[in-house]
Protein backbone atom coordinates (compact mmCIF):
# COMPACT_ATOMS: atom_id res chain seq x y z
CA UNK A 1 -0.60 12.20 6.01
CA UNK A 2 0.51 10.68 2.77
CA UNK A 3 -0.42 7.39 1.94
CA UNK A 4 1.47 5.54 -1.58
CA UNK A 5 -1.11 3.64 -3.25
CA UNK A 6 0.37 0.70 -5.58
CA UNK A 7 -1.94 -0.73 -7.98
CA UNK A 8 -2.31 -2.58 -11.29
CA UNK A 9 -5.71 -2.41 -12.33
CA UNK A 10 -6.55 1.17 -12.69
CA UNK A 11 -10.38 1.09 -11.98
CA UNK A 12 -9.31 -0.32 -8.54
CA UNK A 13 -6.61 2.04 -7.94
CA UNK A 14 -8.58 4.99 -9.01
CA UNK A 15 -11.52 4.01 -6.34
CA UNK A 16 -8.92 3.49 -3.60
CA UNK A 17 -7.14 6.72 -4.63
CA UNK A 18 -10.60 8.69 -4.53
CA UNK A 19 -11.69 7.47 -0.80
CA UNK A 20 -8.31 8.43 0.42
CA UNK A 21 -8.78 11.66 -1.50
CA UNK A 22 -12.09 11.73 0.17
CA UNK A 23 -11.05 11.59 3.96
CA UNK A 24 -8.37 14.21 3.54
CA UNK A 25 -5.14 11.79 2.89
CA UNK A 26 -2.63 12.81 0.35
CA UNK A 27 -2.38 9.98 -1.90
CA UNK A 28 0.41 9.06 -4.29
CA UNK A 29 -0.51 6.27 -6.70
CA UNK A 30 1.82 3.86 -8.89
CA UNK A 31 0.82 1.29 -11.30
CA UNK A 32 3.93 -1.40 -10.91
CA UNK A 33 6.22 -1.90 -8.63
CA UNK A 34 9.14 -0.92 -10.63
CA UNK A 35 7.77 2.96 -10.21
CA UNK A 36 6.47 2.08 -6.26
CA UNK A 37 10.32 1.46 -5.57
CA UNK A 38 11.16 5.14 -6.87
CA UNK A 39 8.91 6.55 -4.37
CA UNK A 40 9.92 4.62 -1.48
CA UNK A 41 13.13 5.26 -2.33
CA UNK A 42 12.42 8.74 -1.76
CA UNK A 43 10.45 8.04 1.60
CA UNK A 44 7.59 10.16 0.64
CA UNK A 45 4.88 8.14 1.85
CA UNK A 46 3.45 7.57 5.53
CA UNK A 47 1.51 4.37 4.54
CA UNK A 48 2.11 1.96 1.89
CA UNK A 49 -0.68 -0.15 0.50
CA UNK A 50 0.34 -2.39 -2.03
CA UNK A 51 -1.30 -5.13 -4.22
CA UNK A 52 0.57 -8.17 -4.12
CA UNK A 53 0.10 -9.50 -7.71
CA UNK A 54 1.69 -7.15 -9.64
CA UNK A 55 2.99 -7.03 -13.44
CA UNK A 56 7.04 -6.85 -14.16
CA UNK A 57 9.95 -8.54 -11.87
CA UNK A 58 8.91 -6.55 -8.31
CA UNK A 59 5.81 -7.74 -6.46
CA UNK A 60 4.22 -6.18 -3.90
CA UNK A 61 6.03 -8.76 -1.17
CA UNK A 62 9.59 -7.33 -2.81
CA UNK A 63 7.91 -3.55 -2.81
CA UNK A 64 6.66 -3.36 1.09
CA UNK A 65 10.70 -5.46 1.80
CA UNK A 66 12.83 -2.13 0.15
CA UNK A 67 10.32 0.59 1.79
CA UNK A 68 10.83 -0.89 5.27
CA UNK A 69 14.64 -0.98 4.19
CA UNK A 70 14.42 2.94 3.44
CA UNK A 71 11.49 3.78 6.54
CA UNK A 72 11.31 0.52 9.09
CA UNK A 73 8.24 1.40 10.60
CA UNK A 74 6.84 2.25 7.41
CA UNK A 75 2.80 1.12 8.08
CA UNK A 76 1.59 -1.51 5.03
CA UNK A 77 -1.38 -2.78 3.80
CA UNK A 78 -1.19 -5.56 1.52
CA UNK A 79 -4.09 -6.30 -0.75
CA UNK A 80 -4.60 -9.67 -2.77
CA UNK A 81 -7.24 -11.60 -4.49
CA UNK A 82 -4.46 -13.83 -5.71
CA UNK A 83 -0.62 -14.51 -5.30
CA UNK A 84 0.99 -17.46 -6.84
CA UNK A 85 4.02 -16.73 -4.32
CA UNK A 86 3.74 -17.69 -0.27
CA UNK A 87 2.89 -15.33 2.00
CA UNK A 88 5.75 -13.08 3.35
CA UNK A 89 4.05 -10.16 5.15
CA UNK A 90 6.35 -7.54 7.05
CA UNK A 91 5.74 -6.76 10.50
CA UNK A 92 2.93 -4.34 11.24
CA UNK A 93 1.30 -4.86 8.56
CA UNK A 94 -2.76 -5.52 7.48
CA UNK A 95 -3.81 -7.85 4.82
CA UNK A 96 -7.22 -6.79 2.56
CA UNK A 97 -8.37 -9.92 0.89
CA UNK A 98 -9.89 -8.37 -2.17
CA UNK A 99 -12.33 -7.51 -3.51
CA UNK A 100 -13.12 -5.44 -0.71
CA UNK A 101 -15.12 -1.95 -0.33
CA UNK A 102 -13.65 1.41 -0.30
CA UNK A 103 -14.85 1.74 3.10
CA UNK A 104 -12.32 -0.81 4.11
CA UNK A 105 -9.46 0.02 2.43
CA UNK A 106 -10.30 3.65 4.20
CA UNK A 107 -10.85 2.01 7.81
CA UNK A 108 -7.34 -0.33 7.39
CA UNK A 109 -5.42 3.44 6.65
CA UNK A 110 -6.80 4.96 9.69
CA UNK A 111 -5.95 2.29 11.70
CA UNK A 112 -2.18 2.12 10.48
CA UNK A 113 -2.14 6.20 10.80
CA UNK A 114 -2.99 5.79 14.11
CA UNK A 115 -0.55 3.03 15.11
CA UNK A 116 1.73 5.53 12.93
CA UNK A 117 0.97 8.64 14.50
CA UNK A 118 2.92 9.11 18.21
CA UNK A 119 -0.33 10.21 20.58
């Protein structure tokens, strides 16, 4: 399972990136949403999780809209400890109020594999 990490602040994406690592996921990382919108256009990813602040013109709102336009059941977890812009989550999605622990971010991917994953 590949899971597309998009994140700003590189200590944060490198923890997330390493407990994916760590349970067995293939994780591809981006650092704005300008480069997170090449990779969904290429529908590599199984899971997106996606900060929601992000530097340049494409948030992570605007990221998680033009996956699901490319994959529609594309599985996302949003993660925030701010956003100056309202709330527009896509359907199926999980919100991760941050900070949070790696453990989380870990437990919120396995539950969005599974819901992913036909049984």
């Amino acid at each position: 399972m590949r899971i597309l990490v998009v994140e700003d602040d590189p200590l944060i994406r490198e923890f997330v990136v390493e407990a994916l690592r760590e349970e067995g996921y293939e994780v591809i990382h981006a650092a704005n949403g300008e480069d997170a919108l090449e990779w969904c256009g290429k529908r590599v990813a199984d899971v997106l999780v996606t900060d929601v602040r992000m530097p340049g013109r494409v948030d992570g709102w605007q990221i998680a809209e033009r996956c699901r336009e490319q994959d529609p059941d594309l599985p996302v977890i949003y993660t925030s400890g701010f956003s100056p812009v309202a709330p527009r989550p896509v359907s199926g999605s999980l919100f991760l109020q941050k900070p949070y622990d790696p453990a989380e971010i870990v437990r919120a991917v396995n539950t969005m594999a599974r819901r992913a994953s036909p049984s």
